[in-house]
N, C-alpha and C. Protein backbone atom coordinates (compact mmCIF):
# COMPACT_ATOMS: atom_id res chain seq x y z
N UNK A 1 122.76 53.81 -164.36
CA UNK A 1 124.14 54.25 -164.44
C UNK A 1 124.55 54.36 -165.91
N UNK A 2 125.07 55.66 -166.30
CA UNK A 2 125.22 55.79 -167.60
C UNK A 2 127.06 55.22 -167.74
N UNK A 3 127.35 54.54 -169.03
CA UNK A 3 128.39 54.13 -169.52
C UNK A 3 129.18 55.19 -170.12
N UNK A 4 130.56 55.23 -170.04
CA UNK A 4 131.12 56.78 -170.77
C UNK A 4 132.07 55.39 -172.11
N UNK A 5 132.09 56.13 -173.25
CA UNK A 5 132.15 55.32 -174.61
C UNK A 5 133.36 56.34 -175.34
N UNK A 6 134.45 55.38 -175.21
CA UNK A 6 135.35 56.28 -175.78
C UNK A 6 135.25 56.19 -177.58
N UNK A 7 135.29 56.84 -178.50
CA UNK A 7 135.36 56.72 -179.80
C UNK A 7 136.43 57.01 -180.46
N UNK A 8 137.50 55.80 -180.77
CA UNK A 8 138.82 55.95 -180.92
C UNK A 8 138.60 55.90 -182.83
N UNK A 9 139.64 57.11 -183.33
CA UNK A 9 139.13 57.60 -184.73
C UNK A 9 140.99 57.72 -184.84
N UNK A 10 140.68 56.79 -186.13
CA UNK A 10 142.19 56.63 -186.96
C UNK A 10 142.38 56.97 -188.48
N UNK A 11 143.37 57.78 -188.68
CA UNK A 11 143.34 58.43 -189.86
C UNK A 11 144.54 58.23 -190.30
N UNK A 12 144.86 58.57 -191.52
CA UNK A 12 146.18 58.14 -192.43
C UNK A 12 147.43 58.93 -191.99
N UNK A 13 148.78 58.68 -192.03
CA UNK A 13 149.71 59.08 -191.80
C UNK A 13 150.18 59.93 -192.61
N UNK A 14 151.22 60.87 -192.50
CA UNK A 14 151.70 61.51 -193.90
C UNK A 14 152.47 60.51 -194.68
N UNK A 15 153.50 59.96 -193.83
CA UNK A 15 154.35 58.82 -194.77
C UNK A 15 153.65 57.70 -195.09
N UNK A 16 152.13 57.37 -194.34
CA UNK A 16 151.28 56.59 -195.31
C UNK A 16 150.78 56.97 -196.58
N UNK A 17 150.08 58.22 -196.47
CA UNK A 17 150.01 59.00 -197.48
C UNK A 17 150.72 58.99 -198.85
N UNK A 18 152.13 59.80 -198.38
CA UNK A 18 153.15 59.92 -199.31
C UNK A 18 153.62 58.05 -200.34
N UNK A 19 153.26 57.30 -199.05
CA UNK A 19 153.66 56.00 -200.02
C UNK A 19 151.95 55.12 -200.71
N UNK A 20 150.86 55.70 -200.75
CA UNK A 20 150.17 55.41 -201.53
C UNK A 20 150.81 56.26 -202.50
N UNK A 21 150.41 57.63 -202.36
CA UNK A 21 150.56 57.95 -203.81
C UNK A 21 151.69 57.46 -204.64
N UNK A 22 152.59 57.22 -204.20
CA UNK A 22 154.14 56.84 -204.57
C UNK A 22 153.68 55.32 -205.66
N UNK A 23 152.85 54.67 -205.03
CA UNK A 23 152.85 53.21 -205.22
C UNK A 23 151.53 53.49 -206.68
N UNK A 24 150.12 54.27 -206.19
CA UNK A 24 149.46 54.65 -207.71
C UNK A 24 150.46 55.04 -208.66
N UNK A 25 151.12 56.11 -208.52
CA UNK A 25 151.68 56.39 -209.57
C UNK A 25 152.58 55.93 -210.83
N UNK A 26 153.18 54.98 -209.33
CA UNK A 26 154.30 53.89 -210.36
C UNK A 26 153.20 52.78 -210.89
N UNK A 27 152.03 52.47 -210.11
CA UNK A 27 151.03 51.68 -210.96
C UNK A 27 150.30 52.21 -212.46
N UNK A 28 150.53 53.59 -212.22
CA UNK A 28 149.67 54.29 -213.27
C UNK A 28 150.55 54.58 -214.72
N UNK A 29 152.17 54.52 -214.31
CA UNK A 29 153.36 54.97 -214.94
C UNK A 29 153.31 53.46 -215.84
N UNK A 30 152.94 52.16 -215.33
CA UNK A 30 153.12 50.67 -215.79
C UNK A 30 151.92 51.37 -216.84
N UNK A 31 151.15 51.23 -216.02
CA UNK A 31 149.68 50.80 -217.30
C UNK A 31 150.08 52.57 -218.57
N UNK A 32 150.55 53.13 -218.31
CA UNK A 32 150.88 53.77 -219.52
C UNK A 32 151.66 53.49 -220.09
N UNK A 33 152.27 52.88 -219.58
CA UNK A 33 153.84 52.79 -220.19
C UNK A 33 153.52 51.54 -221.56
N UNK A 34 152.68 50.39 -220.15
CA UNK A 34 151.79 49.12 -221.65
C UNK A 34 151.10 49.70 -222.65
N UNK A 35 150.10 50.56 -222.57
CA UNK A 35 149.66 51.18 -223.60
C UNK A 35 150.35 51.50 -224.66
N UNK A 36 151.12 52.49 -224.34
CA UNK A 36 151.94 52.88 -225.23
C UNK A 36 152.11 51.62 -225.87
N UNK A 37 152.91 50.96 -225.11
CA UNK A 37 154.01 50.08 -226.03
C UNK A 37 153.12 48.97 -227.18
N UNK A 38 151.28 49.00 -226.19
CA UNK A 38 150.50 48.02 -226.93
C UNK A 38 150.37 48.57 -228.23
N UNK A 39 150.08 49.92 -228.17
CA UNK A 39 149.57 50.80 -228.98
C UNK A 39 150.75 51.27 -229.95
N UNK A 40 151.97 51.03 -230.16
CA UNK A 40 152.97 50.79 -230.93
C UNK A 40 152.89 49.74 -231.60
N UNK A 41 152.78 48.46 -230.94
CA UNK A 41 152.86 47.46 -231.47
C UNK A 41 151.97 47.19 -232.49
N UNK A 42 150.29 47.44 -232.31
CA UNK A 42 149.66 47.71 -232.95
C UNK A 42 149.92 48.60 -234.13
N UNK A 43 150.39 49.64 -234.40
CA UNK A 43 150.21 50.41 -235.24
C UNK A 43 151.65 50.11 -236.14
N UNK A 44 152.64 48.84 -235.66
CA UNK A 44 153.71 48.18 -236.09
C UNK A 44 153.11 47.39 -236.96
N UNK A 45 152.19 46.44 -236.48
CA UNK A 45 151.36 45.73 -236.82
C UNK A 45 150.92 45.71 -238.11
N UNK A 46 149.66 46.70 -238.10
CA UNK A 46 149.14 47.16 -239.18
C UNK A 46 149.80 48.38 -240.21
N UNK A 47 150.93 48.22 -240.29
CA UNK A 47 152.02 49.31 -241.47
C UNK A 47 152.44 48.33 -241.95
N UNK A 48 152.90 46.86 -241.22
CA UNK A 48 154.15 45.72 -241.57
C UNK A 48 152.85 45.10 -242.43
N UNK A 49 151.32 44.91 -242.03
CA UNK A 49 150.99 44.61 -242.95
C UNK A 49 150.63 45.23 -244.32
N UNK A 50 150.49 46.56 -244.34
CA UNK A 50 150.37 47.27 -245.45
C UNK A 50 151.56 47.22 -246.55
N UNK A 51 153.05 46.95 -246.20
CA UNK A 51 154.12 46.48 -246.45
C UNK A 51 153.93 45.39 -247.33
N UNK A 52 153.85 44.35 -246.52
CA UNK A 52 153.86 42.94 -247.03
C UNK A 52 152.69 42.82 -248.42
N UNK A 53 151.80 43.75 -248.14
CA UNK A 53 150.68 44.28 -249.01
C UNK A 53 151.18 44.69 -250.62
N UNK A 54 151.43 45.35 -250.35
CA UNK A 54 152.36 46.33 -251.52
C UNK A 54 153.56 45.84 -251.98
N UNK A 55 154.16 45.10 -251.02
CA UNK A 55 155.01 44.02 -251.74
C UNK A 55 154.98 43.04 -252.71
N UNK A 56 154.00 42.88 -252.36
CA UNK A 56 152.91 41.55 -253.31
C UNK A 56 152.62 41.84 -254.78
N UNK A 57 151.74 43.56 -254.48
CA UNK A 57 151.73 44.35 -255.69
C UNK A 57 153.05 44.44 -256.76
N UNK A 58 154.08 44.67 -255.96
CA UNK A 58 155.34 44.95 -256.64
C UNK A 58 156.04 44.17 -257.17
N UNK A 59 155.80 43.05 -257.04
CA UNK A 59 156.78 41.72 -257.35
C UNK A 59 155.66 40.92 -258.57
N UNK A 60 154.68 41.19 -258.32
CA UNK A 60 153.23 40.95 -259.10
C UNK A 60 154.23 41.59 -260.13
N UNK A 61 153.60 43.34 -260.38
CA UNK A 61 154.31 44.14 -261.54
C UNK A 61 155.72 43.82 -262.29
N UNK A 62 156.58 43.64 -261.37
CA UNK A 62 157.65 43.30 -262.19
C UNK A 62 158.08 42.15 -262.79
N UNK A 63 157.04 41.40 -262.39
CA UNK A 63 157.13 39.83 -262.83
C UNK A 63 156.25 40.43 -264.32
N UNK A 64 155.48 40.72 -264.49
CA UNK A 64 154.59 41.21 -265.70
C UNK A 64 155.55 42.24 -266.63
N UNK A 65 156.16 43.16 -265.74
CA UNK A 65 157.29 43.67 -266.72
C UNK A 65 158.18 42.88 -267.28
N UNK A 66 158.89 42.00 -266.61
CA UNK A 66 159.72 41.23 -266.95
C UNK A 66 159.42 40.87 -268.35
N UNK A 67 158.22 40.07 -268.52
CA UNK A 67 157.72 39.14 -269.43
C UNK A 67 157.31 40.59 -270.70
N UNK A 68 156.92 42.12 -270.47
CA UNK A 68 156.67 42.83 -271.69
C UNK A 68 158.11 43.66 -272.09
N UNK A 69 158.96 43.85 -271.25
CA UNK A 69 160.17 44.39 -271.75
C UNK A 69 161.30 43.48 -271.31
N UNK A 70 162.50 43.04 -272.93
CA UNK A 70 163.11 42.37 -272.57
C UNK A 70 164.69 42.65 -272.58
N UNK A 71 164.67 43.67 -272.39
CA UNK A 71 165.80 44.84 -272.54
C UNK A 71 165.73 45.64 -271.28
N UNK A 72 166.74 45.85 -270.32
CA UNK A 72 167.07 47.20 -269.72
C UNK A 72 168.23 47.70 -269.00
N UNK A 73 168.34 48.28 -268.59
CA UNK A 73 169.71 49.54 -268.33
C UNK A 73 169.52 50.35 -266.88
N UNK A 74 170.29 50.40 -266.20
CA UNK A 74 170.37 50.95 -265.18
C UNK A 74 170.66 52.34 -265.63
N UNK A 75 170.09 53.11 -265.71
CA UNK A 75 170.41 54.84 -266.04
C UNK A 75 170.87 55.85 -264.33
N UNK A 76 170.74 55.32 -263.45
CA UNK A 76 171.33 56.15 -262.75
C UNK A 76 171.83 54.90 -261.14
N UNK A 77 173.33 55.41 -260.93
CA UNK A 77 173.51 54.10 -260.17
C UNK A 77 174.38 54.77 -259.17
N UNK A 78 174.69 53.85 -258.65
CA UNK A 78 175.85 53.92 -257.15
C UNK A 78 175.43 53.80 -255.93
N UNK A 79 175.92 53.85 -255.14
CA UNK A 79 175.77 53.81 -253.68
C UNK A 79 175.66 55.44 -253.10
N UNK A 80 174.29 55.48 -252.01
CA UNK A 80 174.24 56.62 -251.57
C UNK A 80 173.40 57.70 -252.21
N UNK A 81 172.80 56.99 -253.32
CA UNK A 81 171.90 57.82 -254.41
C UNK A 81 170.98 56.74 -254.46
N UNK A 82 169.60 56.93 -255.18
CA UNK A 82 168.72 55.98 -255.16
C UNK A 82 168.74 55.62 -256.57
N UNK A 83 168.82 54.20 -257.17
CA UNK A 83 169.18 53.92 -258.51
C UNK A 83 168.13 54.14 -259.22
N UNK A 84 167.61 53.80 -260.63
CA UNK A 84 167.04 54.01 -261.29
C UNK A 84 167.37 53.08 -262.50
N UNK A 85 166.07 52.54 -263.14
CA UNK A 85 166.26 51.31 -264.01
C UNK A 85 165.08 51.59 -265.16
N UNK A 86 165.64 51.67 -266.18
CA UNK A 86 164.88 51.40 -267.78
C UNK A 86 164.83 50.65 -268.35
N UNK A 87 163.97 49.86 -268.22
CA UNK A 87 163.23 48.91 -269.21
C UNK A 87 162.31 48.92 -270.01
N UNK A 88 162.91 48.12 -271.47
CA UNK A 88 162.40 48.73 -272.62
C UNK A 88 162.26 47.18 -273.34
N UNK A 89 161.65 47.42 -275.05
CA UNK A 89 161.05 46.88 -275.38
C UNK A 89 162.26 46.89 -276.90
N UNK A 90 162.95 45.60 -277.62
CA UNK A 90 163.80 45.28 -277.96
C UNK A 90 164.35 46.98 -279.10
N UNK A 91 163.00 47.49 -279.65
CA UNK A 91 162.70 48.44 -280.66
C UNK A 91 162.86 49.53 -279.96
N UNK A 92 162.75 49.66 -278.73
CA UNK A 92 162.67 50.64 -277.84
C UNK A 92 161.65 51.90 -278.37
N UNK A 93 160.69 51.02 -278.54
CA UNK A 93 159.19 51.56 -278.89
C UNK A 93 158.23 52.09 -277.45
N UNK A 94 159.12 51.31 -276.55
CA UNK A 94 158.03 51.83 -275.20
C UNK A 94 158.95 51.17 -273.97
N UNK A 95 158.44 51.66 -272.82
CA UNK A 95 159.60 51.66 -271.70
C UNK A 95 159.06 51.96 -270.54
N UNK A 96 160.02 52.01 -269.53
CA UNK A 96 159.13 52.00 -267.68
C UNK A 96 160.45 52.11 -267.39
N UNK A 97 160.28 53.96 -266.13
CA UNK A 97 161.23 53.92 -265.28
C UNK A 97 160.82 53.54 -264.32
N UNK A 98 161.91 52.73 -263.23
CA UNK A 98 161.64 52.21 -261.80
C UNK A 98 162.43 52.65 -261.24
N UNK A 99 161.98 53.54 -260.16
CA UNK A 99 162.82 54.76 -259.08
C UNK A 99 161.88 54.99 -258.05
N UNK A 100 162.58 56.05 -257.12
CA UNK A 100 161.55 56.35 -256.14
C UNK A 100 161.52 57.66 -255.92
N UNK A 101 160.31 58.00 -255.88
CA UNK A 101 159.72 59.13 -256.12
C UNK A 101 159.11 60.18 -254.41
N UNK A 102 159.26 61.01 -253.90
CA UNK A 102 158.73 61.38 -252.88
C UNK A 102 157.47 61.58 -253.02
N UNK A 103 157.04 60.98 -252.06
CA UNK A 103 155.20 60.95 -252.09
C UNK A 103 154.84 62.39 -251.36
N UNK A 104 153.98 63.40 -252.37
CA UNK A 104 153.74 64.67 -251.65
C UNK A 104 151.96 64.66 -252.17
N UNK A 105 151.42 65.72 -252.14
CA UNK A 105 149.70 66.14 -252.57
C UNK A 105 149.90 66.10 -253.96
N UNK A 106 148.93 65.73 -254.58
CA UNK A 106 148.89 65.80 -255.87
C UNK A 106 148.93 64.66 -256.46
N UNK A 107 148.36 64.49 -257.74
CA UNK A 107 148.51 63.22 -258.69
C UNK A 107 149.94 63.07 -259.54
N UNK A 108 150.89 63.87 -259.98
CA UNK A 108 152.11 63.87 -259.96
C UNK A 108 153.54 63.66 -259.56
N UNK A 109 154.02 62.63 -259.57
CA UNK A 109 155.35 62.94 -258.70
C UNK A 109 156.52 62.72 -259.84
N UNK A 110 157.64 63.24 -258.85
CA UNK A 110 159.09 63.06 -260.07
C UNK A 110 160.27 62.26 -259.11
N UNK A 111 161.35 61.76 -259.25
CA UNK A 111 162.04 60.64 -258.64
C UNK A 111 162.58 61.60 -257.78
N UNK A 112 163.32 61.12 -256.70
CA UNK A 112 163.60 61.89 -255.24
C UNK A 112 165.40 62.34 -255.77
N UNK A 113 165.78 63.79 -256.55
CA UNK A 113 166.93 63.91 -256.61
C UNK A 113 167.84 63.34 -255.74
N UNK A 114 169.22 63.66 -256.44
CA UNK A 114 170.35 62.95 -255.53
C UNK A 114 170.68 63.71 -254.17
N UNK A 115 170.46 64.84 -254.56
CA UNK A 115 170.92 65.53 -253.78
C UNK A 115 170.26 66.02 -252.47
N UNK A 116 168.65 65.23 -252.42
CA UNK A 116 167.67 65.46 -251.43
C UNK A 116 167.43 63.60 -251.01
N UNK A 117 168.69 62.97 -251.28
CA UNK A 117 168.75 61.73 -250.25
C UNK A 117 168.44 61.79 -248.97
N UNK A 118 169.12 62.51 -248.36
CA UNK A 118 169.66 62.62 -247.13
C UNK A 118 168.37 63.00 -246.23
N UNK A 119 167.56 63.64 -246.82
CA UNK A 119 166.15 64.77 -246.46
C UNK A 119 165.01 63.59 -246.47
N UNK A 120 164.51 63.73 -245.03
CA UNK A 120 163.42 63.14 -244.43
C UNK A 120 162.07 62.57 -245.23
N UNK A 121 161.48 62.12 -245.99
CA UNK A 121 160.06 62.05 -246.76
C UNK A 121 159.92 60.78 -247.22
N UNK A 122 158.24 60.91 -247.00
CA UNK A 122 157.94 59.87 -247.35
C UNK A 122 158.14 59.52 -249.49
N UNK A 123 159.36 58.71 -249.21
CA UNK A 123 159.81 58.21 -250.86
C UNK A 123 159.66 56.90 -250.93
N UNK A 124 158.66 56.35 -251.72
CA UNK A 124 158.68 55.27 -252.13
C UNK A 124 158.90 54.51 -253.68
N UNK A 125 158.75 53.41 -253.86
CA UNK A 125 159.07 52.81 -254.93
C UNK A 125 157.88 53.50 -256.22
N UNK A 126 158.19 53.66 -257.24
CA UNK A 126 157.24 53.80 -257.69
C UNK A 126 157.37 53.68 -259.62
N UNK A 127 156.99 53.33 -260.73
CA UNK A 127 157.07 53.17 -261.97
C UNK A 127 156.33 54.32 -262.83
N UNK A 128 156.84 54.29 -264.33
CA UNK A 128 156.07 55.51 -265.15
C UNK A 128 156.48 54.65 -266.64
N UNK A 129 155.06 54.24 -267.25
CA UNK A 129 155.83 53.88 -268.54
C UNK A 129 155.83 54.89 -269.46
N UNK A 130 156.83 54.58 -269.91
CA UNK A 130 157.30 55.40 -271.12
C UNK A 130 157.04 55.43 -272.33
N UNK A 131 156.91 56.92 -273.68
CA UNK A 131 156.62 56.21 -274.97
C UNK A 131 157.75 56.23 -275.58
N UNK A 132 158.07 55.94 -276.68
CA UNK A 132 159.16 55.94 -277.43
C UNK A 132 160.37 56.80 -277.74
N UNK A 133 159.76 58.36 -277.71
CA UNK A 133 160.44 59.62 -277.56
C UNK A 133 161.14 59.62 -275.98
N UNK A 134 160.04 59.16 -275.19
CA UNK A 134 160.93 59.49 -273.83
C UNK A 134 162.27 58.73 -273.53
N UNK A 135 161.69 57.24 -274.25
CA UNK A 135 163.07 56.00 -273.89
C UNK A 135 164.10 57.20 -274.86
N UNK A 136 163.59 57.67 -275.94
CA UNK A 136 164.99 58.23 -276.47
C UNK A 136 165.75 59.45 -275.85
N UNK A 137 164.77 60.48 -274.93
CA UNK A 137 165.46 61.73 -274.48
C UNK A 137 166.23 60.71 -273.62
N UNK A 138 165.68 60.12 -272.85
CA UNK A 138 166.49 59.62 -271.43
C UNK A 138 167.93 58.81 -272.27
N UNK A 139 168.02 58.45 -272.94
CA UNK A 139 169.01 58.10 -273.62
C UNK A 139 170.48 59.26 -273.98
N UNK A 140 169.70 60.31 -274.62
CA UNK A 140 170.26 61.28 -274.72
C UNK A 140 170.83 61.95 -273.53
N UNK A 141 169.57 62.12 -272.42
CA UNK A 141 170.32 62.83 -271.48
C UNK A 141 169.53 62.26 -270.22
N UNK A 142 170.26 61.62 -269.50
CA UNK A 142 169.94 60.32 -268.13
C UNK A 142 169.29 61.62 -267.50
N UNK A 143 169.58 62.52 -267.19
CA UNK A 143 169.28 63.89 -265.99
C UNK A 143 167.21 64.08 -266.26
N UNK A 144 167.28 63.61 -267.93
CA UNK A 144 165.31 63.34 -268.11
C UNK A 144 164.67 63.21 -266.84
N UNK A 145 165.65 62.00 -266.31
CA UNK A 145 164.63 60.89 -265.77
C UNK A 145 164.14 61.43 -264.32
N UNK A 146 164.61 62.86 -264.25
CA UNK A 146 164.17 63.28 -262.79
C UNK A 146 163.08 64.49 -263.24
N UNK A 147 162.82 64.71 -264.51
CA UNK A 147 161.70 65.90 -264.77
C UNK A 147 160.64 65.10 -265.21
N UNK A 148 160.38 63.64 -265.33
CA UNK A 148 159.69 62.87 -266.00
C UNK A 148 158.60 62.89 -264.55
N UNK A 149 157.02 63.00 -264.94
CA UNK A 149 156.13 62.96 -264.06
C UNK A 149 155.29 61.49 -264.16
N UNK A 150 155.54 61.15 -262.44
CA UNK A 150 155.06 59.47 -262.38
C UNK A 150 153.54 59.84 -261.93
N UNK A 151 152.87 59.00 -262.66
CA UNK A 151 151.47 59.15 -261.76
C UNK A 151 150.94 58.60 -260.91
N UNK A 152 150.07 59.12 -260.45
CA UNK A 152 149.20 58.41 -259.10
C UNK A 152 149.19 56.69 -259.10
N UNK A 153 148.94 56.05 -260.29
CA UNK A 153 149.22 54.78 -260.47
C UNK A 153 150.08 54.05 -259.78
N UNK A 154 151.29 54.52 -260.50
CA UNK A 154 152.06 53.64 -259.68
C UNK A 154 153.03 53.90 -258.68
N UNK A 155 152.46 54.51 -258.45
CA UNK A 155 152.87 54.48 -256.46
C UNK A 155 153.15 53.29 -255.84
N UNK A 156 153.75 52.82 -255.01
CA UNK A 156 153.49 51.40 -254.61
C UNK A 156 153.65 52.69 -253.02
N UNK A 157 152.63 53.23 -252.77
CA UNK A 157 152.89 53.78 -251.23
C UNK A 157 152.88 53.49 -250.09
N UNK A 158 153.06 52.29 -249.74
CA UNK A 158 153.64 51.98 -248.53
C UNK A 158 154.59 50.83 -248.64
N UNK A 159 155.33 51.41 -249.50
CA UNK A 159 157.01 51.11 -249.97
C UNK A 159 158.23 51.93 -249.68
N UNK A 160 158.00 52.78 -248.35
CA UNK A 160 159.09 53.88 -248.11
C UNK A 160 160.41 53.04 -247.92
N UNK A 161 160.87 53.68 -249.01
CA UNK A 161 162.46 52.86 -248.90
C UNK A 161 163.81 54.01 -247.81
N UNK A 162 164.55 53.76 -247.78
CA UNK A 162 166.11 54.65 -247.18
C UNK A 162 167.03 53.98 -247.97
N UNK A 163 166.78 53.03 -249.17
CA UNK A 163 167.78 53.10 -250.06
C UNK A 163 167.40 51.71 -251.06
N UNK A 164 167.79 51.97 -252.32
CA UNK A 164 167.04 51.32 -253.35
C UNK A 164 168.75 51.16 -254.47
N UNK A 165 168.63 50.10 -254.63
CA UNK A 165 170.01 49.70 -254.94
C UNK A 165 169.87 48.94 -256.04
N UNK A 166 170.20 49.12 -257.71
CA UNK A 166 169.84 48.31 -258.76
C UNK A 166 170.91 47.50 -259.59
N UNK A 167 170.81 46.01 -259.66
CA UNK A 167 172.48 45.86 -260.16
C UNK A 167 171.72 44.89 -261.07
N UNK A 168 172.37 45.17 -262.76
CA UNK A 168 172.10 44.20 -263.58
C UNK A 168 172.47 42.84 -263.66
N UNK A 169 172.07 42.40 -264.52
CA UNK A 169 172.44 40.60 -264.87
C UNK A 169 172.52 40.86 -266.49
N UNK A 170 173.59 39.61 -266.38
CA UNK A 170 173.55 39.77 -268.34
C UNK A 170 172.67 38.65 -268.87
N UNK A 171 172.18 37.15 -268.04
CA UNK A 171 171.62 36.44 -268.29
C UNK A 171 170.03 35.90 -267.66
N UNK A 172 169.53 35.43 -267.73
CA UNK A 172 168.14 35.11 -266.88
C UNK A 172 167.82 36.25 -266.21
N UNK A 173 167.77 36.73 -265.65
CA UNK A 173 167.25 37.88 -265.24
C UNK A 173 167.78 39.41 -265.21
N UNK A 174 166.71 39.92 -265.71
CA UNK A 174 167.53 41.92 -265.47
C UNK A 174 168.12 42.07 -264.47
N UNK A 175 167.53 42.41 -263.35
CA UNK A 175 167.84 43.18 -262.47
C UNK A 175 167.51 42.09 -261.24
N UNK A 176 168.46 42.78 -259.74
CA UNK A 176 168.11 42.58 -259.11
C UNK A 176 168.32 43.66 -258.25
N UNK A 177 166.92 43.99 -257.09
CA UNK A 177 166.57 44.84 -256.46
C UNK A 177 166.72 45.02 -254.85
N UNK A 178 167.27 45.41 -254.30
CA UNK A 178 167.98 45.71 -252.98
C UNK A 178 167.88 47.14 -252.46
N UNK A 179 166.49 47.10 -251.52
CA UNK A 179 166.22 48.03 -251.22
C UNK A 179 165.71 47.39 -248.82
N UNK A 180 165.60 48.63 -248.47
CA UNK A 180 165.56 48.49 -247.29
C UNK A 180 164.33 49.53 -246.91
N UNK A 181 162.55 48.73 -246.59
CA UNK A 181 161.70 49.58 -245.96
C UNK A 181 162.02 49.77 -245.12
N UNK A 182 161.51 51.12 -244.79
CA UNK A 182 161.48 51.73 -243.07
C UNK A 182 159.85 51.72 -242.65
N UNK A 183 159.71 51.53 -241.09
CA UNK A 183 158.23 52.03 -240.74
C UNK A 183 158.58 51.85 -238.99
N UNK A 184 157.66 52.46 -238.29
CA UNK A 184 156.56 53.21 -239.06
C UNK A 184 157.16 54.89 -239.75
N UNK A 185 156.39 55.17 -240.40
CA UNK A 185 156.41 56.25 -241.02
C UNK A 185 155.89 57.69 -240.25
N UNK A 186 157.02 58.46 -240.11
CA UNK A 186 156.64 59.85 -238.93
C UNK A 186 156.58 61.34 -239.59
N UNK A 187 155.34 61.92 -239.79
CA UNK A 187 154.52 63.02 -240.90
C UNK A 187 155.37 64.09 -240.02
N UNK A 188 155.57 64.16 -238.97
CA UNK A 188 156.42 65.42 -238.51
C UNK A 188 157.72 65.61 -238.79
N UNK A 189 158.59 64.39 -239.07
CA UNK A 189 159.88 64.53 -239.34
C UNK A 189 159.94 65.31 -240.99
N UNK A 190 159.03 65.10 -241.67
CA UNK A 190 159.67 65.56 -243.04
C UNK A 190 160.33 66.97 -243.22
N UNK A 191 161.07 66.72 -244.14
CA UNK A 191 161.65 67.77 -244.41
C UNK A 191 163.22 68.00 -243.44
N UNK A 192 163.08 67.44 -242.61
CA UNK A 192 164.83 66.99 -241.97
C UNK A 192 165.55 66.67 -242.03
N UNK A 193 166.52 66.70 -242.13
CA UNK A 193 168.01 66.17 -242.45
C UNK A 193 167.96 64.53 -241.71
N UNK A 194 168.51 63.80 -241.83
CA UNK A 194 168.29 62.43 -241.32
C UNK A 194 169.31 62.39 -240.64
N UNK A 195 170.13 63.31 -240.22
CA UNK A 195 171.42 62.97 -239.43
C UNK A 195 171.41 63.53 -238.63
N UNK A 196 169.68 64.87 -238.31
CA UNK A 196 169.45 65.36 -237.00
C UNK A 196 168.56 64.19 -236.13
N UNK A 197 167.80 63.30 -236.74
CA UNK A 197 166.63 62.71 -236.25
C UNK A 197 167.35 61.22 -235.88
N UNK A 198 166.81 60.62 -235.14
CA UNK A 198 166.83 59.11 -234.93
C UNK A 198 165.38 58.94 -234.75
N UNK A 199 164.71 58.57 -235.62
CA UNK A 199 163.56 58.02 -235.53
C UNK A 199 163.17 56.60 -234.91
N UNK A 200 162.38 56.21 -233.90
CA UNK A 200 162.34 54.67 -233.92
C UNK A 200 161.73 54.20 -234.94
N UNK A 201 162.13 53.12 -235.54
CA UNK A 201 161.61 52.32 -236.56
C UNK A 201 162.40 50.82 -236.72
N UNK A 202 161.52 50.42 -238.10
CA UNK A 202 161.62 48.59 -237.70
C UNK A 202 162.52 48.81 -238.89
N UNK A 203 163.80 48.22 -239.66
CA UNK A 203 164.08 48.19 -241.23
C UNK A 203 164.17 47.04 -241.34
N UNK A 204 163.28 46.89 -242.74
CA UNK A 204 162.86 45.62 -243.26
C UNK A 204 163.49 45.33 -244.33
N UNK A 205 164.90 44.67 -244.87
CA UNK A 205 165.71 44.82 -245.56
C UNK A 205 164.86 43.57 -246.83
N UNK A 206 165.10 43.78 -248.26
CA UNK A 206 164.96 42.85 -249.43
C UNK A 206 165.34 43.21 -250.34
N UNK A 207 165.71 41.92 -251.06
CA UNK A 207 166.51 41.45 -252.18
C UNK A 207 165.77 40.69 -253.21
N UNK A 208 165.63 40.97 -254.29
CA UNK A 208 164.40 40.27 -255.15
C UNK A 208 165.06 40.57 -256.76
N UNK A 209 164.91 39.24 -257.43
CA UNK A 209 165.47 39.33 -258.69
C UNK A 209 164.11 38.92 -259.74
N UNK A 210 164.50 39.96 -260.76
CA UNK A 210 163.24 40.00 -261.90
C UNK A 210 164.17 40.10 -263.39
């Protein structure tokens, strides 16, 4: 006597269906979403240390300036412009401007006019010493100090400031320096007005007297 064998066959629903995929996706939406954010953090990471890097450099230098020029002058100032500071040597035999310069191609740069504040680029801190003739044009006419070419040297480039603020002292120390890094740093924004963009970024505000 033969047996009759039913073969009962079960398959997925549509609204089973519809709620896997529902449930990968929002699983797949997490693990990108961590990435990203790991992969920010990371690349937060390693800029904040390039920062802290170049910071070191900079406070190094001006501690060494300090001690070779014992004379200087704020030649271009205020709020909303990026300042600019000359320090010189009692004879005013030799000198160093400290400004910030937009970092572009080339071994050359010149300080970031007033009037291209506002405009997106990578500008950082950067020095140019001076010889004796130059401490004197810039004397003559402060406007020098933006045709004067800084070199590759002293760059401090991963010092992008959004504002660099210089206020003298009459005693123990020249200057003190009040500036605010930005990072990370975004190669597509340049050249934009800063009041179209909101960039995300970290600002790393300091105050340092030399």
């Amino acid at each position: 006597m033969k047996k009759n064998t039913t073969t009962s066959k079960k398959g997925f629903t549509l609204p089973e269906i519809v709620v896997a995929i529902t449930i990968s996706v929002m699983i797949m939406g997490g693990i990108f979403g961590f990435l990203t954010s790991l992969q920010k953090d990371i690349l937060q990471s390693k800029q904040s240390t390039l920062i802290y890097t170049n910071l070191t450099d900079f406070i190094g230098t001006m501690n060494n300036f300090e001690k070779l020029y014992a004379s200087g002058s704020v030649v271009v100032s205020g709020s909303g412009v990026y300042n600019v500071a000359l320090l010189m040597r009692p004879d005013k035999s030799a000198g160093v401007l400290i400004g910030v310069v937009e970092q572009k191609t080339g071994n050359t740069f010149r300080l970031d006019p007033v009037a291209n504040k506002n405009t997106y680029g990578k500008k950082v801190i950067a020095y140019q010493k001076l010889t004796a003739s130059q401490v004197s044009s810039v004397f003559a006419s402060t406007g020098s100090v933006y045709v004067t070419d800084f070199s590759d040297e002293g760059l401090f480039r991963n010092l992008p400031v959004t504002d660099f603020l210089i206020t003298p002292y009459n005693v123990w120390k020249l200057f003190e320096y009040r500036f605010n890094v930005e990072t990370p740093f975004y190669e597509n924004l340049i050249g934009r007005q800063r009041i179209d963009i909101e960039p995300e970024v970290t600002i790393l505000p300091f105050t340092l007297d030399f």
